[in-house]
N, C-alpha and C. Protein backbone atom coordinates (compact mmCIF):
# COMPACT_ATOMS: atom_id res chain seq x y z
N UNK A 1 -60.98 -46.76 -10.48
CA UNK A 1 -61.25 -46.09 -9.23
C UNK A 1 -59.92 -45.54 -8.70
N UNK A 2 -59.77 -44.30 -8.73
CA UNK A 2 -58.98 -43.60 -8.00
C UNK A 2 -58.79 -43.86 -6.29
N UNK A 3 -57.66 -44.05 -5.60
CA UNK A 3 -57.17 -44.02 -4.62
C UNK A 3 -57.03 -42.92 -4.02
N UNK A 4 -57.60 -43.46 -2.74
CA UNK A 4 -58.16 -42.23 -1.42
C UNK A 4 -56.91 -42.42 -0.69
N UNK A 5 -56.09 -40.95 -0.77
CA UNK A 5 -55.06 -41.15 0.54
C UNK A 5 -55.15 -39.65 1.04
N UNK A 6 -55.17 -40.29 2.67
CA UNK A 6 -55.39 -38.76 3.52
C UNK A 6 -54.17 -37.86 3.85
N UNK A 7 -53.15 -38.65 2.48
CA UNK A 7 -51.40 -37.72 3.22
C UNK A 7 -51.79 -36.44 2.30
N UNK A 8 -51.19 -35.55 2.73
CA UNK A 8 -51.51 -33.86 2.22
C UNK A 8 -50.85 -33.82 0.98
N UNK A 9 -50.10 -35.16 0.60
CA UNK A 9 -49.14 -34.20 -0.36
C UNK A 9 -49.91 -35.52 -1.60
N UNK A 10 -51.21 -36.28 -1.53
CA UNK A 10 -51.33 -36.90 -1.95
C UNK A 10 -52.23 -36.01 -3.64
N UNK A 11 -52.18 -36.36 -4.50
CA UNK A 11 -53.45 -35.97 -5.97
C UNK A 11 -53.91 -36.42 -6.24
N UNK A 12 -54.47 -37.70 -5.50
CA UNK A 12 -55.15 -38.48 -6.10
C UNK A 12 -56.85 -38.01 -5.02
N UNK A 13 -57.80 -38.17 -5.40
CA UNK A 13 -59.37 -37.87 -4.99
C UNK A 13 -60.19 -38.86 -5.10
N UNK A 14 -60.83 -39.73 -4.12
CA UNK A 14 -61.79 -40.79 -4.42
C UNK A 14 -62.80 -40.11 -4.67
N UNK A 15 -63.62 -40.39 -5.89
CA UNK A 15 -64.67 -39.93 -5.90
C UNK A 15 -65.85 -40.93 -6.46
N UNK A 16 -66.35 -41.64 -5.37
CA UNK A 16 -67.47 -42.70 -5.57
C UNK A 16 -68.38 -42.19 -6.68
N UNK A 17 -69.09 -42.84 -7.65
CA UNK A 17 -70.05 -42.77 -8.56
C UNK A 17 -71.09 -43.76 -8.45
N UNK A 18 -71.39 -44.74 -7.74
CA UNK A 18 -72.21 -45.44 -7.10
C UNK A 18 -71.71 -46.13 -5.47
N UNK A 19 -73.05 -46.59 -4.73
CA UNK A 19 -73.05 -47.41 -3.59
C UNK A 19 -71.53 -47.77 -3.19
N UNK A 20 -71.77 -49.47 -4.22
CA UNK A 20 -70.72 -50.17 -3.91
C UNK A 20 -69.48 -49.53 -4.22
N UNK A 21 -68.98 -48.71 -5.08
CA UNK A 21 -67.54 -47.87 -5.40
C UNK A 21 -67.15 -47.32 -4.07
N UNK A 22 -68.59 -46.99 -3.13
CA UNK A 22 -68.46 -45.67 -1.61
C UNK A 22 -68.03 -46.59 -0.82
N UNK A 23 -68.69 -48.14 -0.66
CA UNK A 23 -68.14 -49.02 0.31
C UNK A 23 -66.72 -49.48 -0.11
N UNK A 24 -66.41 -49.54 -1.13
CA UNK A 24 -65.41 -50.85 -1.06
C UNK A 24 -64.11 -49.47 -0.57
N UNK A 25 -63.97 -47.83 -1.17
CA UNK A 25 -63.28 -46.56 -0.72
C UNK A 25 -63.12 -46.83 0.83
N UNK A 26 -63.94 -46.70 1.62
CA UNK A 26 -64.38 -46.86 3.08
C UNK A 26 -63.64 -48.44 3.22
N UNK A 27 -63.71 -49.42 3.08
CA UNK A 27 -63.47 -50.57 3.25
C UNK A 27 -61.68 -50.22 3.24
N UNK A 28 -61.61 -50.02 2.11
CA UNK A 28 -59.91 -50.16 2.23
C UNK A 28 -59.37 -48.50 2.94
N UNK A 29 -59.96 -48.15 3.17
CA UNK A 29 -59.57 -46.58 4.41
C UNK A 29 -59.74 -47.11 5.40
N UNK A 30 -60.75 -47.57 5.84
CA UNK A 30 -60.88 -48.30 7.20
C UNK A 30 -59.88 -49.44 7.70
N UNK A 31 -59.54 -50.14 6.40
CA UNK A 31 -58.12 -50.95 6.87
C UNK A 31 -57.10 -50.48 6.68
N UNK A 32 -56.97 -49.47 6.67
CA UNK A 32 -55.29 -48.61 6.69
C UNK A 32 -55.66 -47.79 7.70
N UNK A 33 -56.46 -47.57 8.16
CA UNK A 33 -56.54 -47.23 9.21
C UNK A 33 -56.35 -47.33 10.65
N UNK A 34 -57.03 -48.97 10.50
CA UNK A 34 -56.57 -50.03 11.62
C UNK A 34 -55.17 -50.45 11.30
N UNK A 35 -54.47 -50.56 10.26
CA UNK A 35 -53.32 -51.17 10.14
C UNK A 35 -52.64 -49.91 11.11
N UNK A 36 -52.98 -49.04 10.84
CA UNK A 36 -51.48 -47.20 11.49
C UNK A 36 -52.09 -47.36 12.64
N UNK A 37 -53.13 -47.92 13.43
CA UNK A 37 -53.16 -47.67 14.81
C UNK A 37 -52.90 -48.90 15.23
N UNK A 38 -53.12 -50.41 14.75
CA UNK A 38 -52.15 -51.41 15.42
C UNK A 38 -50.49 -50.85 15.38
N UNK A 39 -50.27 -50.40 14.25
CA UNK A 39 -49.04 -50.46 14.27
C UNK A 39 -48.22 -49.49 15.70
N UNK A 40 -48.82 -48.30 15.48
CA UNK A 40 -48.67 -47.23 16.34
C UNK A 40 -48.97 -47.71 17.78
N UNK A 41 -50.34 -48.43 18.26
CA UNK A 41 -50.32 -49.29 19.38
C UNK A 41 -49.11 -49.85 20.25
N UNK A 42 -48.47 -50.69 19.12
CA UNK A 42 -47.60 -51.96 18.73
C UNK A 42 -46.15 -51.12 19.18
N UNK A 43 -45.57 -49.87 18.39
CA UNK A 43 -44.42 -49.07 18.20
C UNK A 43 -44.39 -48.68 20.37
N UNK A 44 -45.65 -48.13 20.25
CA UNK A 44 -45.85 -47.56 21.91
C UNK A 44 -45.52 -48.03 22.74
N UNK A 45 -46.30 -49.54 22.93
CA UNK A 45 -46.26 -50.59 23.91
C UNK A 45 -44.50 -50.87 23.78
N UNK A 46 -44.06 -51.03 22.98
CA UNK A 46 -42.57 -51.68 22.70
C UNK A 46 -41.93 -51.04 23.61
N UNK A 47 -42.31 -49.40 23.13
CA UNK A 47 -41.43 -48.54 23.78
C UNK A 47 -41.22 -48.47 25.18
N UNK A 48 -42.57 -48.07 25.56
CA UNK A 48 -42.68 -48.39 27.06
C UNK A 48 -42.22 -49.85 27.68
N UNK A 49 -42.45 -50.12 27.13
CA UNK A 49 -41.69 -51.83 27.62
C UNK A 49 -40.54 -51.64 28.08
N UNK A 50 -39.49 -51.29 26.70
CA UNK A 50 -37.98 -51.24 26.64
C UNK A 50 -37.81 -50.51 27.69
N UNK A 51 -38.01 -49.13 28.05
CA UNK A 51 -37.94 -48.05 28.47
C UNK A 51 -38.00 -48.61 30.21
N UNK A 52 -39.28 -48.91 29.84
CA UNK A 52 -39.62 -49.65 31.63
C UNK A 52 -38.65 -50.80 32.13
N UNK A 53 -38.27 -51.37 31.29
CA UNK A 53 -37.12 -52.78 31.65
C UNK A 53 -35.98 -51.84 31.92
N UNK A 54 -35.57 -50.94 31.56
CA UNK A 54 -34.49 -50.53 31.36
C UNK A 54 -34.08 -49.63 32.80
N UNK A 55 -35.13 -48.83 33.05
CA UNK A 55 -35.45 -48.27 34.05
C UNK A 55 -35.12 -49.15 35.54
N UNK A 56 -35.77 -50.36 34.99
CA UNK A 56 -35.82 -51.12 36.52
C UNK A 56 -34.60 -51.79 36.66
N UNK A 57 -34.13 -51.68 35.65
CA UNK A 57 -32.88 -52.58 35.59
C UNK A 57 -31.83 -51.95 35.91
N UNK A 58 -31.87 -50.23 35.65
CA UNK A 58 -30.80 -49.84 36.14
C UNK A 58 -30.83 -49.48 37.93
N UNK A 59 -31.92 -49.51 38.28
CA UNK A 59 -32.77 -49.10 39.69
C UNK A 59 -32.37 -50.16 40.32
N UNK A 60 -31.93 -51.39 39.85
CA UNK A 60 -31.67 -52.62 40.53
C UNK A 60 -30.06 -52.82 40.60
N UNK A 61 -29.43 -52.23 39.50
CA UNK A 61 -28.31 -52.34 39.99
C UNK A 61 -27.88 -51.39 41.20
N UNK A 62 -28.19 -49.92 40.94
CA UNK A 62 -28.04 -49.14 42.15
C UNK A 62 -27.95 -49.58 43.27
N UNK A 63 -29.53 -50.06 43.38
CA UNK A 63 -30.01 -50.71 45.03
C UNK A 63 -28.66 -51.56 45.28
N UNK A 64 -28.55 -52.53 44.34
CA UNK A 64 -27.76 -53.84 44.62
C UNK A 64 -26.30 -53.03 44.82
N UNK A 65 -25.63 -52.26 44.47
CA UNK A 65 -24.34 -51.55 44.79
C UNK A 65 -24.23 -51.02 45.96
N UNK A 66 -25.34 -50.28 45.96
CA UNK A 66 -25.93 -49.26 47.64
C UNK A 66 -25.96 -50.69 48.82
N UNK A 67 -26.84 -51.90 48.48
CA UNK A 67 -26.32 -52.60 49.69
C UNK A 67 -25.20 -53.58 50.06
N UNK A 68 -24.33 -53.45 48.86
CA UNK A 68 -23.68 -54.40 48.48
C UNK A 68 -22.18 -53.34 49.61
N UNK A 69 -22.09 -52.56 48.84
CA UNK A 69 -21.33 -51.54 49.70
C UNK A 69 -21.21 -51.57 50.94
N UNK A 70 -22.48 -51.42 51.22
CA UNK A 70 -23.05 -51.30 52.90
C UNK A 70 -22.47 -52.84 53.51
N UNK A 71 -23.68 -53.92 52.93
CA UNK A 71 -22.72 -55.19 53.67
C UNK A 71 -21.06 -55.38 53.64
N UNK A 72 -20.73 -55.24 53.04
CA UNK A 72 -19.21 -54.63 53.03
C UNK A 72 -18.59 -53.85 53.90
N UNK A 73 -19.48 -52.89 54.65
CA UNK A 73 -18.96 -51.84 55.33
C UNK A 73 -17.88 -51.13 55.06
N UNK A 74 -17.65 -50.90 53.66
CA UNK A 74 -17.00 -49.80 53.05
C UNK A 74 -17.41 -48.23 53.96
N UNK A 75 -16.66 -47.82 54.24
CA UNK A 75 -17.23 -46.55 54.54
C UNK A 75 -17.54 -45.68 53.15
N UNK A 76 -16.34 -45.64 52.78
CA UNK A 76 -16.77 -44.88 51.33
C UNK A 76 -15.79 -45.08 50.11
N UNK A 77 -16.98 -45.71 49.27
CA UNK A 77 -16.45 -46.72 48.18
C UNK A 77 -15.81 -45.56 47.29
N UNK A 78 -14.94 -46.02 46.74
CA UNK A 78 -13.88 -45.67 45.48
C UNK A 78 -14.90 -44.39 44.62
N UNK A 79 -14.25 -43.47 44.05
CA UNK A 79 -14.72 -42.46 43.26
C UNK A 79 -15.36 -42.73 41.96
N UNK A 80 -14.72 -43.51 41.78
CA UNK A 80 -15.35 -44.43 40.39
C UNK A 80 -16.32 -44.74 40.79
N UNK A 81 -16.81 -45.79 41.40
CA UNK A 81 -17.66 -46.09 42.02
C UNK A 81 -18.75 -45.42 42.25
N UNK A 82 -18.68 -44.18 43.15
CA UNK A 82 -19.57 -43.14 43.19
C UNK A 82 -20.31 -42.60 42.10
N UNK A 83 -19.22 -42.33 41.24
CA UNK A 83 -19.68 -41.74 39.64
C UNK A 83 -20.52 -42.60 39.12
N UNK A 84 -19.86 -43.89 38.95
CA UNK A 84 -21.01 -44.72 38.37
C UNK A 84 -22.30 -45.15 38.94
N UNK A 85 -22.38 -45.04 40.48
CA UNK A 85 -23.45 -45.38 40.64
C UNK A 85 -24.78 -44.08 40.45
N UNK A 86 -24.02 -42.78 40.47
CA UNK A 86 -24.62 -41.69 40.28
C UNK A 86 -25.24 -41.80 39.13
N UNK A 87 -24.48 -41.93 38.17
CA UNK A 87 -24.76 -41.78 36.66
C UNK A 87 -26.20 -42.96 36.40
N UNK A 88 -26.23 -44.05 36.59
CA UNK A 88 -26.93 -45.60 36.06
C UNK A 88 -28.40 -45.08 37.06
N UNK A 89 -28.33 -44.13 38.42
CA UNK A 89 -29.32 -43.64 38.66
C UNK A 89 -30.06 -42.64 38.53
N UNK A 90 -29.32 -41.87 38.17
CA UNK A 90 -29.59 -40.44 36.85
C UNK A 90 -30.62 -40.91 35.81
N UNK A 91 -29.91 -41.77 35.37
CA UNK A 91 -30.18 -42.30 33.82
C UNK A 91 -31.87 -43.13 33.94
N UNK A 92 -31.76 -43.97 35.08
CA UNK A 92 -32.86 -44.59 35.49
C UNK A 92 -34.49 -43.63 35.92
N UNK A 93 -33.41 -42.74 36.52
CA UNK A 93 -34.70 -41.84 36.69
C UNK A 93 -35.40 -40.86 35.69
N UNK A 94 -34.61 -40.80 34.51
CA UNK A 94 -34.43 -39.95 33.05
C UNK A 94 -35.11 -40.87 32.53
N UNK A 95 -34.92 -41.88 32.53
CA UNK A 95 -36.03 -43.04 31.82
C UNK A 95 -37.34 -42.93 32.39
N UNK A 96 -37.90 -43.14 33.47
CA UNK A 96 -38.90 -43.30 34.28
C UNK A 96 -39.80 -42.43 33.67
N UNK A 97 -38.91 -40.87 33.69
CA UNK A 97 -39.20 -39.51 33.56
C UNK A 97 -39.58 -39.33 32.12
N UNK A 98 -38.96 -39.71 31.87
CA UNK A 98 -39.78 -39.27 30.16
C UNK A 98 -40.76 -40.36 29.72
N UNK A 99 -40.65 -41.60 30.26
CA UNK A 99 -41.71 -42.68 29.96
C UNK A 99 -43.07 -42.02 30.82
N UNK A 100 -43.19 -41.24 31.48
CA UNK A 100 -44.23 -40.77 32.36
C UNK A 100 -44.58 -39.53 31.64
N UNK A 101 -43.39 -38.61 31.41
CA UNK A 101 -44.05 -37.42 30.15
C UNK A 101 -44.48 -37.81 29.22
N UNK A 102 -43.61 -38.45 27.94
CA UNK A 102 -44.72 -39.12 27.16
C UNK A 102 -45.54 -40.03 27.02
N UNK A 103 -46.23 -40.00 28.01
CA UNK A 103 -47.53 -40.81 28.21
C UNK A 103 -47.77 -42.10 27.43
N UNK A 104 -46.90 -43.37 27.52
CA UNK A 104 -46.71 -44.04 26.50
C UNK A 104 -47.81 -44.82 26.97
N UNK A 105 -48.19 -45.03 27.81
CA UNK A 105 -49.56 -46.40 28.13
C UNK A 105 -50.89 -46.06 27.60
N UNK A 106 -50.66 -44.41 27.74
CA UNK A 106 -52.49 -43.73 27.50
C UNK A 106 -52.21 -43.92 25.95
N UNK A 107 -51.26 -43.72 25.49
CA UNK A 107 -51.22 -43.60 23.75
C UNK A 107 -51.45 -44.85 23.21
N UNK A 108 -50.73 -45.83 23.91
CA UNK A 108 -51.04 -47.34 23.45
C UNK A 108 -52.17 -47.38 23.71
N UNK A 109 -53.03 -47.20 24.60
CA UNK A 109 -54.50 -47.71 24.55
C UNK A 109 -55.31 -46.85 23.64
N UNK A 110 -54.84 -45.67 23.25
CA UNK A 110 -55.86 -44.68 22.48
C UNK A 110 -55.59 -45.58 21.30
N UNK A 111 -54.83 -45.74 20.94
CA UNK A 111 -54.17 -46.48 19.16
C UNK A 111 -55.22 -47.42 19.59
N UNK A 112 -54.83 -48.95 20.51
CA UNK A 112 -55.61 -49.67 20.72
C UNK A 112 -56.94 -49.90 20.41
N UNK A 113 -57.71 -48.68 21.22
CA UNK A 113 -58.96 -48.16 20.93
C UNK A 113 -59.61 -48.15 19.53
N UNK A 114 -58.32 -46.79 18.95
CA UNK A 114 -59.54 -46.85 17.51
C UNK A 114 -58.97 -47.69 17.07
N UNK A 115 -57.88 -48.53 17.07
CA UNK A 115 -57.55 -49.94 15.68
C UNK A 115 -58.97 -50.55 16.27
N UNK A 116 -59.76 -50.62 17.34
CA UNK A 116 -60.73 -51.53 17.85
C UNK A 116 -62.15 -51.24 16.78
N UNK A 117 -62.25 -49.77 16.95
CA UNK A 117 -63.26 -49.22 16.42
C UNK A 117 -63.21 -49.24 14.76
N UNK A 118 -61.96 -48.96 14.24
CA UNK A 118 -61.74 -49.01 12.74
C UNK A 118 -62.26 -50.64 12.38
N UNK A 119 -61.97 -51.87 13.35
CA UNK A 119 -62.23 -52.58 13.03
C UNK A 119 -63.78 -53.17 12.62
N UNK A 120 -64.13 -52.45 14.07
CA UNK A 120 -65.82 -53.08 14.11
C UNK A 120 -66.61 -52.39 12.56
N UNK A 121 -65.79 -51.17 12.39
CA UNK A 121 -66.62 -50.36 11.37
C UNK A 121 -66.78 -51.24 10.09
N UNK A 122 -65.33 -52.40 9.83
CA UNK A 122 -65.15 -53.05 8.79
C UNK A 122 -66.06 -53.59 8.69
N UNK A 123 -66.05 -54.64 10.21
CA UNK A 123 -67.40 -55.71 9.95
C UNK A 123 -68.48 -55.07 9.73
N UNK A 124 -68.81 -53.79 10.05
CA UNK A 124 -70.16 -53.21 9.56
C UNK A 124 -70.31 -52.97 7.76
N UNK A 125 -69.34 -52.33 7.51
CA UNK A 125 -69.20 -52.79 6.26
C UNK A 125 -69.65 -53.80 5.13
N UNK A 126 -68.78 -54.56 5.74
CA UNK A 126 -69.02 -56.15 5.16
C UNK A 126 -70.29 -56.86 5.13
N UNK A 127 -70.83 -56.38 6.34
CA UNK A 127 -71.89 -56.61 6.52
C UNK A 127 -72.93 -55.83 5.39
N UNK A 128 -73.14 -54.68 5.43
CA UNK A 128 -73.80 -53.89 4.60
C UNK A 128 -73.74 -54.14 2.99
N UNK A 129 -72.26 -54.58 2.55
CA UNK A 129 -71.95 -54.98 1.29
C UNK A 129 -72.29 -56.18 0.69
N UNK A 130 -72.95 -57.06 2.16
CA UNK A 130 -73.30 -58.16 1.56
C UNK A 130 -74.84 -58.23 1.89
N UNK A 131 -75.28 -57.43 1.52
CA UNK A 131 -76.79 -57.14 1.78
C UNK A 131 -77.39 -56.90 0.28
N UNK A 132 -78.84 -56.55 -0.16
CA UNK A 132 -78.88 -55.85 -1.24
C UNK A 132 -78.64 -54.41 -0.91
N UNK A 133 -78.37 -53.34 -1.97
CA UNK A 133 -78.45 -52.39 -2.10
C UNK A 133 -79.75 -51.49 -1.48
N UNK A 134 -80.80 -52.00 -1.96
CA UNK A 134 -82.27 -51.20 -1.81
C UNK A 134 -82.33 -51.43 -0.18
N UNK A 135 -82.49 -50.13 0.47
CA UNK A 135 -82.59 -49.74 1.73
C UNK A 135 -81.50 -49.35 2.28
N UNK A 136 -80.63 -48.60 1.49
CA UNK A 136 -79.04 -47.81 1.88
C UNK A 136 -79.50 -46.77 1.67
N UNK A 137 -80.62 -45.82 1.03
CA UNK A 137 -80.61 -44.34 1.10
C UNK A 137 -81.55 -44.29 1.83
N UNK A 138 -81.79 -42.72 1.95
CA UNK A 138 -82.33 -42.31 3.41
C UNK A 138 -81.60 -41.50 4.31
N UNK A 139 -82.40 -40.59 5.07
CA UNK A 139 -81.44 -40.22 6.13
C UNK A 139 -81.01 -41.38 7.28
N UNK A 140 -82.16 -41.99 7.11
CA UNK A 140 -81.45 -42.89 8.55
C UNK A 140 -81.08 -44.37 8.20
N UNK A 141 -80.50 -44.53 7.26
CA UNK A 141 -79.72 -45.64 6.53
C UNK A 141 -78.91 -46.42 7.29
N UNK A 142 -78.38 -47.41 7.10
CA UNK A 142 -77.08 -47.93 7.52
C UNK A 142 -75.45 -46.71 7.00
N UNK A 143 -75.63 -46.21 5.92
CA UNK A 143 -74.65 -45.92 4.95
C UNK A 143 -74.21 -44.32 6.10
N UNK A 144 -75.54 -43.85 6.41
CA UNK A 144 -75.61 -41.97 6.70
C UNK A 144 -75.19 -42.63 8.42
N UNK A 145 -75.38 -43.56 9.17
CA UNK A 145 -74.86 -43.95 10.46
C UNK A 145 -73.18 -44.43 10.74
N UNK A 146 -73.04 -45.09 9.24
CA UNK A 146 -71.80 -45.59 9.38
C UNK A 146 -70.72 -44.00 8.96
N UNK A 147 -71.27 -43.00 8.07
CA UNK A 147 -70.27 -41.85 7.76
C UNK A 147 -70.51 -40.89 9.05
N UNK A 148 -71.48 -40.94 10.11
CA UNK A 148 -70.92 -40.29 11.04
C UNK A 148 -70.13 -41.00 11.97
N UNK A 149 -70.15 -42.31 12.03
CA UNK A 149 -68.99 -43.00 13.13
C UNK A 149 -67.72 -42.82 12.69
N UNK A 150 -67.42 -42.79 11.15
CA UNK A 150 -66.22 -42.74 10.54
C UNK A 150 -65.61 -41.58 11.22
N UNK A 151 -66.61 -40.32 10.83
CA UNK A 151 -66.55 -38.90 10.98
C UNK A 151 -65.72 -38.81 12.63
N UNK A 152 -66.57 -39.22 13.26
CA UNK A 152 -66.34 -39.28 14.82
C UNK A 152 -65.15 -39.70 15.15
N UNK A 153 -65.07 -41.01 14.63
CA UNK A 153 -63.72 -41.88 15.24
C UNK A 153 -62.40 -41.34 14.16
N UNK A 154 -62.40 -40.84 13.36
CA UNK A 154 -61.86 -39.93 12.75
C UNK A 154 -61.36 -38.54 13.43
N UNK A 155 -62.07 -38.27 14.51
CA UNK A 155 -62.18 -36.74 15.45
C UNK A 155 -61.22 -37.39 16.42
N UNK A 156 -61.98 -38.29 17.10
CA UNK A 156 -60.96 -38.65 18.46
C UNK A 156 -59.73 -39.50 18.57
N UNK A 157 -59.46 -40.25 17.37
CA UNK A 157 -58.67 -40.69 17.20
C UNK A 157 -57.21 -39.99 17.14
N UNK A 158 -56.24 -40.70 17.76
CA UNK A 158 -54.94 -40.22 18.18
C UNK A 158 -54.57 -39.99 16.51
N UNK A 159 -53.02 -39.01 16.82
CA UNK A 159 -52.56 -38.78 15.41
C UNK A 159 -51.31 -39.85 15.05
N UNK A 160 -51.54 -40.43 14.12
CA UNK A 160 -50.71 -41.41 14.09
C UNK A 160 -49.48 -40.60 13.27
N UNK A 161 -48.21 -41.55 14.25
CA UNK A 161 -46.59 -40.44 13.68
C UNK A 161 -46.46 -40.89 12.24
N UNK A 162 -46.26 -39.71 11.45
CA UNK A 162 -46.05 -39.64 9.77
C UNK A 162 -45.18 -41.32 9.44
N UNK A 163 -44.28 -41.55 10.09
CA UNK A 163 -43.39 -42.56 9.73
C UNK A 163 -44.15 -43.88 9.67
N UNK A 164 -45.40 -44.34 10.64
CA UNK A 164 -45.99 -45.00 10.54
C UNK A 164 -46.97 -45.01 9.86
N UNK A 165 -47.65 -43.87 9.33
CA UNK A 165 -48.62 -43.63 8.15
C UNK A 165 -47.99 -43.95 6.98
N UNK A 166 -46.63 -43.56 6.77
CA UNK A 166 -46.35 -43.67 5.57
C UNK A 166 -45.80 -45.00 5.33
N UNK A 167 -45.51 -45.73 6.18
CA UNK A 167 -45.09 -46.87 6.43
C UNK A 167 -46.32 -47.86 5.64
N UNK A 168 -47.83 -47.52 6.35
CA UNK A 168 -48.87 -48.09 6.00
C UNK A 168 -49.08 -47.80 4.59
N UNK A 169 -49.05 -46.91 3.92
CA UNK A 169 -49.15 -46.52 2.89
C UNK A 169 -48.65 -46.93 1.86
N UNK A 170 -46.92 -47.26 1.70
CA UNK A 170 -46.11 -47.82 1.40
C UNK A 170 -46.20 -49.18 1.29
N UNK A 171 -46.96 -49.92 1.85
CA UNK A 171 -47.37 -51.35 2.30
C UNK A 171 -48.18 -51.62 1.20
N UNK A 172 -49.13 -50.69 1.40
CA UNK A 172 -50.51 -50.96 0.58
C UNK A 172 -50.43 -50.69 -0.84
N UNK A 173 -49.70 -50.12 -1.09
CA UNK A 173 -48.78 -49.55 -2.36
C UNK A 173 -48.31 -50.35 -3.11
N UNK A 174 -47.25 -51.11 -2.52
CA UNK A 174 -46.59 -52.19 -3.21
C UNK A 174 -47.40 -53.83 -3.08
N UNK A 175 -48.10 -54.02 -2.08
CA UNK A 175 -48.85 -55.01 -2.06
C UNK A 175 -49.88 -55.01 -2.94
N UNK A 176 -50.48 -54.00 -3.23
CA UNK A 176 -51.67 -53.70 -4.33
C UNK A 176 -52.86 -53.75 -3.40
N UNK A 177 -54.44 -53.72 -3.70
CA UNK A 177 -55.31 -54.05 -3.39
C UNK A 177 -56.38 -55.11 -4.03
N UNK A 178 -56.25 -56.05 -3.76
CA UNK A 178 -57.63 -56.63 -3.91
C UNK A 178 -58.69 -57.36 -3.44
N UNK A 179 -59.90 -56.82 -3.80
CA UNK A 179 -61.33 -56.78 -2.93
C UNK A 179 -61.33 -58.71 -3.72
N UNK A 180 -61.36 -59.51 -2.83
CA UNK A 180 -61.97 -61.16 -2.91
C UNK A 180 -63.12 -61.04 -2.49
N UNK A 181 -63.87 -62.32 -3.16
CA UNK A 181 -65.57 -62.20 -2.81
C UNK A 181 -65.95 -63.22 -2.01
N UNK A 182 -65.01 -64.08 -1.24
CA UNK A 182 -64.94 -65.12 -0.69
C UNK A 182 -64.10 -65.30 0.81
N UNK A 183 -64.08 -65.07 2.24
CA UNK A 183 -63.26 -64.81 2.70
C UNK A 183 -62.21 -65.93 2.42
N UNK A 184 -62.44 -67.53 2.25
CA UNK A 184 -61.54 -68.25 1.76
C UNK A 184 -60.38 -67.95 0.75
N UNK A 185 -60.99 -66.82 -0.02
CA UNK A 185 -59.88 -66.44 -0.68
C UNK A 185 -58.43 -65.19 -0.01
N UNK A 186 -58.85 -65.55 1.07
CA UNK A 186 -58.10 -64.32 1.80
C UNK A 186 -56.51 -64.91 1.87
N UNK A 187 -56.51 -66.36 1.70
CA UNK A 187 -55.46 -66.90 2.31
C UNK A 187 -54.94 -67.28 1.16
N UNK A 188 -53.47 -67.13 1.25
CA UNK A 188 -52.76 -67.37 0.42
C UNK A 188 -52.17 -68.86 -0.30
């Protein structure tokens, strides 16, 4: 069985020849799937984190200089001084500012989202694979419901950054794949 990868520069073509060949394709797409949007989730949240600590932290020293000064009754503190406090609030607000342009909370929850949805699709999966076969064709199948959710959550799903796709890819690559028939065997 040939390996399904959705990078552009990939030659390889899954091309199922029965049922179970279509699930187990879907099975391991669906978990590289969820793996690039935890990860991407995961990369976001960090960011915004850092970004946000960093922000407040420099916002706190300011304040704390601005009244620190004042109780002091400096009239007007040293040039240095000035500069630096200019600069650490510049910088704070440059943080704020681009953590608010790039929308790092809505992106973490979109990743969030479909790693949520890639997931449930698995258990549907699993579910289906451990069924018999007879009563998967049809238009209104389990099989023709589960390729339009793919389809869908495939549409709305955020674009995950190349570095983390390929990251996932790379993973799965050198780890290999293999389908166990037991979840006990999952563990190492």
């Amino acid at each position: 069985m040939a390996a399904y990868s959705g990078h552009p520069s990939a030659n390889k073509v899954f091309e199922p020849l029965e049922i179970p060949e279509l699930l187990r394709g879907w099975l391991l797409h669906l978990h590289k799937g969820r793996d690039r949007h935890d990860l991407a989730a995961r990369r976001y949240d960090r960011i915004k984190t850092w970004m946000g600590a960093l922000a407040t932290g420099f916002s706190a020293i300011v304040g704390t200089t601005v009244f620190a000064t004042l109780d002091k009754g400096i009239e007007s503190p040293p040039f240095g001084i000035k500069v630096a406090v200019a600069l650490v609030s510049i910088l704070a607000a440059i943080l704020t500012g681009v953590n608010s342009f790039l929308n790092l909370s809505e992106r973490t929850e979109k990743h969030r989202a479909a790693g949520v949805q890639y997931k449930a699709l698995i258990w549907e999966v699993e579910l289906i694979r451990a069924q018999p076969l007879a009563g998967l064709a049809g238009a209104d199948s389990p099989l023709v419901r589960i390729s339009k959710q793919l389809q869908e959550l495939e549409q709305s799903a955020p674009v995950v950054p190349e570095r983390i796709y390929d990251r996932v890819e790379h993973n799965w690559k050198e780890k290999g794949v293999e389908f166990v028939p037991h979840a006990g065997d999952l563990t190492v």
